[in-house]
Protein backbone atom coordinates (compact mmCIF):
# COMPACT_ATOMS: atom_id res chain seq x y z
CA UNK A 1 -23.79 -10.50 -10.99
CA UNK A 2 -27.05 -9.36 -9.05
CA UNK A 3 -26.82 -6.21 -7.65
CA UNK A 4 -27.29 -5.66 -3.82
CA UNK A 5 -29.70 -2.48 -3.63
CA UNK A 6 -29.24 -0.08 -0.98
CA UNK A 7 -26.30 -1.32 1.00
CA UNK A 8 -23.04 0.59 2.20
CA UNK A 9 -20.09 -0.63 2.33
CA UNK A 10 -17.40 1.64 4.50
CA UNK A 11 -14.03 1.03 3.63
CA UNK A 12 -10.29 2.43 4.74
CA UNK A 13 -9.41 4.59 1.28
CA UNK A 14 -5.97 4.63 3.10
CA UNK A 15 -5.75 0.93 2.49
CA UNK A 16 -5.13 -0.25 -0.97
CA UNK A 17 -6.02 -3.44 -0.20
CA UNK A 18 -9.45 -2.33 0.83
CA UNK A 19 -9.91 0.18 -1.59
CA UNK A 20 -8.83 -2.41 -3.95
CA UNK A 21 -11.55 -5.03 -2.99
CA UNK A 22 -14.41 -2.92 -2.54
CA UNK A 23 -13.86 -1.21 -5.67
CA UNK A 24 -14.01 -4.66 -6.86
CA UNK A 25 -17.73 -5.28 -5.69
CA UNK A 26 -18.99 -1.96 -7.59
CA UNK A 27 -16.91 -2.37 -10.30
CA UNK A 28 -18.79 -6.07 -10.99
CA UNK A 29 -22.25 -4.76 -10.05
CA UNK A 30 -22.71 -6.76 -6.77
CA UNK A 31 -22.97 -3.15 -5.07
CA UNK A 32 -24.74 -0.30 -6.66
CA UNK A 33 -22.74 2.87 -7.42
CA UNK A 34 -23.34 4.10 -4.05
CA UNK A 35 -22.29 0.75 -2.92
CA UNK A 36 -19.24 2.02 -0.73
CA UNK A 37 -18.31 4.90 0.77
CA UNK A 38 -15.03 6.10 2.64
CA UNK A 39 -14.79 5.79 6.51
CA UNK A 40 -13.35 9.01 6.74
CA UNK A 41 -16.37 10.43 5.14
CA UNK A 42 -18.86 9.30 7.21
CA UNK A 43 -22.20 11.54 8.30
CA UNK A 44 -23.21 12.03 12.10
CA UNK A 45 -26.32 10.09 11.60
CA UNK A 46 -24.57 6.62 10.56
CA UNK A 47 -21.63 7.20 13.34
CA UNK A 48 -24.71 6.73 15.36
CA UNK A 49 -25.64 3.24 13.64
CA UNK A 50 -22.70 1.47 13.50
CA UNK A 51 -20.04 0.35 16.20
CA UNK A 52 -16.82 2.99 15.48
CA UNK A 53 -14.78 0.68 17.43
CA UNK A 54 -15.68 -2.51 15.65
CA UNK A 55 -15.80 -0.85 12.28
CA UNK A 56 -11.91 0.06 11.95
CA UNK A 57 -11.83 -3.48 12.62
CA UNK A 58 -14.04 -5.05 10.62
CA UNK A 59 -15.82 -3.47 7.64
CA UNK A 60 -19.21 -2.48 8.13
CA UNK A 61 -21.79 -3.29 5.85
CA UNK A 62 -24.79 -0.71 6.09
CA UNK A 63 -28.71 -1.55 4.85
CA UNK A 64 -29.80 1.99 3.75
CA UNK A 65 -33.03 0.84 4.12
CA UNK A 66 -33.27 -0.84 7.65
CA UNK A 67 -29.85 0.21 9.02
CA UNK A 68 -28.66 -2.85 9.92
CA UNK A 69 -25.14 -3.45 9.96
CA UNK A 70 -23.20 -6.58 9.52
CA UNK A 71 -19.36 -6.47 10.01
CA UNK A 72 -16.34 -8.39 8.78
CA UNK A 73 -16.65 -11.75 7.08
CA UNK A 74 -20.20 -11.87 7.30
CA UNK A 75 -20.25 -8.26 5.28
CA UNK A 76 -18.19 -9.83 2.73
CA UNK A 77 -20.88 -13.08 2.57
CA UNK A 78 -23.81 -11.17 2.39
CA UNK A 79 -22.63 -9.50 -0.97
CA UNK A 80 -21.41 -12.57 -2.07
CA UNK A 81 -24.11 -14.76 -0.99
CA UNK A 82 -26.37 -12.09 -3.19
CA UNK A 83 -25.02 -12.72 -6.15
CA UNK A 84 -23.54 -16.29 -5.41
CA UNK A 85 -25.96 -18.40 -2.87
CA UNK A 86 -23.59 -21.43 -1.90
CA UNK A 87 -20.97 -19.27 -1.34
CA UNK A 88 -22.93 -18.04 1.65
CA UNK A 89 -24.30 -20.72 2.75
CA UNK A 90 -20.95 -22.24 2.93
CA UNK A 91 -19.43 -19.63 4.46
CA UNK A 92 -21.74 -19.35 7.44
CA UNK A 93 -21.10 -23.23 8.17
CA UNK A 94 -19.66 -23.23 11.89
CA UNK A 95 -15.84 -24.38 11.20
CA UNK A 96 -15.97 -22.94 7.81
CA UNK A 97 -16.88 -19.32 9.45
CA UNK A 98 -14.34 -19.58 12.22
CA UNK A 99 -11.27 -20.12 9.87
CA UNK A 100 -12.57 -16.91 7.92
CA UNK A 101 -12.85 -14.59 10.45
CA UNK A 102 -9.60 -15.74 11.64
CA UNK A 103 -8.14 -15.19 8.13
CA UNK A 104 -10.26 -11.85 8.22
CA UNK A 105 -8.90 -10.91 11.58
CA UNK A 106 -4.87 -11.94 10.54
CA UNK A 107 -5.14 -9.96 7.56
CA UNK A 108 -6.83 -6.67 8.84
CA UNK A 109 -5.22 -6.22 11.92
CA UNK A 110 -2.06 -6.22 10.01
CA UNK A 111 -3.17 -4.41 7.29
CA UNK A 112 -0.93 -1.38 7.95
CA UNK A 113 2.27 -3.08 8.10
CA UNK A 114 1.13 -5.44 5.18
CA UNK A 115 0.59 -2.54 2.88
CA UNK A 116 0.75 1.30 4.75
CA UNK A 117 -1.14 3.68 2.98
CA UNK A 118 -0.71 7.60 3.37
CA UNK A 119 -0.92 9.37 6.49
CA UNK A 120 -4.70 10.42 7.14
CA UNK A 121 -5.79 13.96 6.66
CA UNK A 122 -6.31 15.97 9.79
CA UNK A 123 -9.29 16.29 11.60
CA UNK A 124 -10.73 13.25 9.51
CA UNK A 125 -12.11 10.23 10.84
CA UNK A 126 -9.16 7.76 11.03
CA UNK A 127 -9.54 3.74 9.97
CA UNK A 128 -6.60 2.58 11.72
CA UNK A 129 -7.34 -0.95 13.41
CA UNK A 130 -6.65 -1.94 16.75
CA UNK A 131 -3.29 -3.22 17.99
CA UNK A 132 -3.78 -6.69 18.61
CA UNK A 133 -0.48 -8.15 19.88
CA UNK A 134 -1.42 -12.04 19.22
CA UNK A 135 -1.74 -11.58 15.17
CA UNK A 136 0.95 -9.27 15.02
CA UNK A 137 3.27 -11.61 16.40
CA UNK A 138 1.61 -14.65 14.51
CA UNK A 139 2.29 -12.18 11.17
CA UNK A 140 5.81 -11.65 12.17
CA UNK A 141 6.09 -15.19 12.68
CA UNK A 142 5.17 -16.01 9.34
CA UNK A 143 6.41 -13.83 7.08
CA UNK A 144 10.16 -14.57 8.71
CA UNK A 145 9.83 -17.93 8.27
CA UNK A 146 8.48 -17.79 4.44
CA UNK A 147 10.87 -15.25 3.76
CA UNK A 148 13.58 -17.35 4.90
CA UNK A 149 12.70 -20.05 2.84
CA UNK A 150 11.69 -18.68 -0.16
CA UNK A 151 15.25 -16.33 0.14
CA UNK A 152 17.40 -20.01 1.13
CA UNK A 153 16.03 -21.72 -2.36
CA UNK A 154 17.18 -18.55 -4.47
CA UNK A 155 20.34 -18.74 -2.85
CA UNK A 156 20.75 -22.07 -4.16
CA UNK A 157 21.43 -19.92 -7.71
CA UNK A 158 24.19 -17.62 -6.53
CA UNK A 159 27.93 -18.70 -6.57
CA UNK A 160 28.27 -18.01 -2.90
CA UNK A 161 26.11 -17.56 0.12
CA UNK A 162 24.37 -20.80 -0.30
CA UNK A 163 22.57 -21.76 2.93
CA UNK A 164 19.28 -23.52 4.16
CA UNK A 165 16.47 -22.47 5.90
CA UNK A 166 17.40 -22.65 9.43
CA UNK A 167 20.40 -19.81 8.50
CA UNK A 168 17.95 -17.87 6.82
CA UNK A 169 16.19 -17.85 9.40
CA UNK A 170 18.12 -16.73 12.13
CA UNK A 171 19.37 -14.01 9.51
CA UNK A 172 16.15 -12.49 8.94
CA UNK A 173 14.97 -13.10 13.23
CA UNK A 174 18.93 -11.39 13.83
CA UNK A 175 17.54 -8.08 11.68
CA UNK A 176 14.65 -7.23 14.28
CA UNK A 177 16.74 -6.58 17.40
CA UNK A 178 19.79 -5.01 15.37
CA UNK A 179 16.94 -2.57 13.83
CA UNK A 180 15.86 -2.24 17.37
CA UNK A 181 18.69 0.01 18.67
CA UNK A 182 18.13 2.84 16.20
CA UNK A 183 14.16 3.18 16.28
CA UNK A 184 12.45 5.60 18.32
CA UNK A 185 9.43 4.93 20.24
CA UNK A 186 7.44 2.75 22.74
CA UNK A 187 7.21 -1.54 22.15
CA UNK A 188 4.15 -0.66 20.08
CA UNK A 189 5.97 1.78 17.63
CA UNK A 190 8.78 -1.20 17.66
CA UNK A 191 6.44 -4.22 16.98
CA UNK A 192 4.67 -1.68 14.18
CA UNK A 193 8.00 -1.14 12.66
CA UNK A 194 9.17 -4.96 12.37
CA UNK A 195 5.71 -5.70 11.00
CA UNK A 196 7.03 -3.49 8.06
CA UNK A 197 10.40 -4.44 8.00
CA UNK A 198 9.55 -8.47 7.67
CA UNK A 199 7.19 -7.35 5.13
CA UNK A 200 9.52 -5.73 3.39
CA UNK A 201 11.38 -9.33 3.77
CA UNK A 202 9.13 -11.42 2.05
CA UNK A 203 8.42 -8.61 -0.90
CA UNK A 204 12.02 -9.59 -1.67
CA UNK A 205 12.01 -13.33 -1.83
CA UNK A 206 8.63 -13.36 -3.35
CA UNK A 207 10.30 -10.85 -6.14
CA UNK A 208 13.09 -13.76 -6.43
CA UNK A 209 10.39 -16.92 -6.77
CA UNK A 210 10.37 -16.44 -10.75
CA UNK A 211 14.21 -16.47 -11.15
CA UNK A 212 14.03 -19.78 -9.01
CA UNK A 213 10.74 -20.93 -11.14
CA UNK A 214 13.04 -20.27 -14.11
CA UNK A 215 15.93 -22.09 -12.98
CA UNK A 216 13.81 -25.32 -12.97
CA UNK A 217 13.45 -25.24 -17.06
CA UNK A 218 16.93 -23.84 -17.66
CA UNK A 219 20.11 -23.31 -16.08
CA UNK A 220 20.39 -19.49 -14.94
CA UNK A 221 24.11 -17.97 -14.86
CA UNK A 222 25.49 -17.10 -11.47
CA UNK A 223 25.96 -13.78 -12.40
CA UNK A 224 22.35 -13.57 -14.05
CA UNK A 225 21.69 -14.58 -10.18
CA UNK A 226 23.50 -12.06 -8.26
CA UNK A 227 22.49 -9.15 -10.82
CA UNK A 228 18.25 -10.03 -9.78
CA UNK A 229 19.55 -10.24 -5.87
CA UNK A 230 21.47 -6.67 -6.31
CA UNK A 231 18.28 -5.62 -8.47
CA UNK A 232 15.77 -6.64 -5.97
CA UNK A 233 17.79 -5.43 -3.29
CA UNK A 234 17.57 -2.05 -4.70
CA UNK A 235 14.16 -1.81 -4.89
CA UNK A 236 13.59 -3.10 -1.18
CA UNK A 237 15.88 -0.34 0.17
CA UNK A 238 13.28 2.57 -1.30
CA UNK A 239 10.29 0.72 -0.32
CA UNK A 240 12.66 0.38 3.13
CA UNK A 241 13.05 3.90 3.64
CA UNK A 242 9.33 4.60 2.21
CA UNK A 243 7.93 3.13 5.30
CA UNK A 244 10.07 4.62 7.60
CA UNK A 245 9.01 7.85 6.40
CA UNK A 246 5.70 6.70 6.90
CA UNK A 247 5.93 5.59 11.01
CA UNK A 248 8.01 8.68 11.59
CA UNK A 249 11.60 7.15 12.01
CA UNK A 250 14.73 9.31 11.52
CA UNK A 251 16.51 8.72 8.48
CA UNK A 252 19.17 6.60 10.00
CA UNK A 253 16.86 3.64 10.43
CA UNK A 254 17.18 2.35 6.61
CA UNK A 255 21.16 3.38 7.23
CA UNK A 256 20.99 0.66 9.94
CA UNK A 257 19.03 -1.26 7.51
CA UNK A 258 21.63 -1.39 4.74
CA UNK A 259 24.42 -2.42 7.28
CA UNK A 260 22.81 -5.18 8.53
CA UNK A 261 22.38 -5.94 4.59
CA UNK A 262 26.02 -5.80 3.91
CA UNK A 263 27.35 -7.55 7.84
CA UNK A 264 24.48 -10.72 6.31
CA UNK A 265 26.39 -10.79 3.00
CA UNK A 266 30.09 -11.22 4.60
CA UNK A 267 28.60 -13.80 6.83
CA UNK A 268 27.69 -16.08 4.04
CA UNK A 269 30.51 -15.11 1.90
């Protein structure tokens, strides 16, 4: 890959999935090794080049050597398009550049509730994007509804609880208003919460797609079944209480969460 000389990328380090990508672009030599640097490290003289406000937004894309600053997708193209000249030019194409900086947007105005990183270090500059109500619904919206479906084929497997996606559903919509009574906090706090907790949702059925993958080759045991659900189950329950311990919520929140777990399984029972 060519290299892209003297360009900055800045980057949340409290976001895996950011530190993940950008990590990516050094370690394949499209960015030098001073290719990307940590928001929270920034120097006064580039908090004076580059939009704060738009930057925990979009990531910002510094030329050392002009200090221009591209944000977003079009950061993203231009080391792409360095190494990788159609990819660019494709990218920039009206319709094609709309869908990706709606993509963009989707994915990192939810990144915190997609995957919440540690709490930032005081008196550090803080990455934390904007709270845009319209994506955060549109997340909620989608992860519910692919969690239901994904969790209605697996239950296809167990000896009991069988149900489409229309139950599943309503099961996982019932959880965010039955969560609802023991949070703490304004509507923000709340919508920031259910981001998690639907999150936490689709971890779980996507954890159960190879046992349903599986069952298309060979017949897997009921019991085989319920064993992965109670495994899986497990797992969600500490990631569960991880995140509440992340946004601040008492302890009784993944109580809550673990009822509503047990009421769902003696309503399909």
């Amino acid at each position: 890959m060519k290299t892209l000389p003297k360009h900055t990328l800045l980057y949340d380090d409290e976001c895996p999935l950011c530190t993940l990508y950008s990590g990516a672009f050094v370690a394949t030599g499209m960015l030098d090794p001073e290719g990307r640097k940590p928001f929270c490290q920034l120097e006064e003289n580039e908090t004076q080049v580059i939009d704060l406000g738009r930057a925990v937004n979009e990531i910002a894309l510094i030329d050392r050597g002009s200090g221009a600053v591209l944000y977003g997708v079009d950061s993203i193209l231009r080391i792409l398009g360095h190494s990788l000249p159609l990819i660019e030019r494709v990218g920039r194409f009206g319709p094609v550049h709309f869908l990706l900086q709606k993509a963009y947007s989707f994915i990192s105005f939810n990144r915190k509730v997609i995957v919440p990183g540690a709490t930032p270090k005081a008196g550090t500059l803080e990455c934390v994007p904007s709270f845009h109500v319209g994506y955060r619904l549109a997340y909620m919206v989608i992860a519910a509804s692919l969690a239901a479906l994904l969790l209605a084929r697996f239950s296809e497997l167990l000896p009991v609880g069988r149900h489409g996606w229309g139950i599943g559903l309503l099961l996982v919509a019932a959880q965010v208003p039955f969560q609802w009574v023991a949070l703490r906090g304004d509507w923000r706090t709340r919508l920031n919460y259910t981001g998690n907790l639907l999150t936490v949702s689709l971890m779980g059925s996507l954890m159960l797609v190879p046992f349903g993958l599986v069952a298309l080759f060979v017949a897997v045991p009921p019991l085989v079944a319920v064993a992965a659900f109670a495994s899986v189950a497990t797992v969600l329950f500490f990631e569960h209480r991880r995140r509440v311990r992340l946004l601040g919520q008492p302890w009784w929140v993944s109580a809550t969460w673990v009822v509503y777990r047990l009421l769902m399984g003696l309503f399909l029972v």
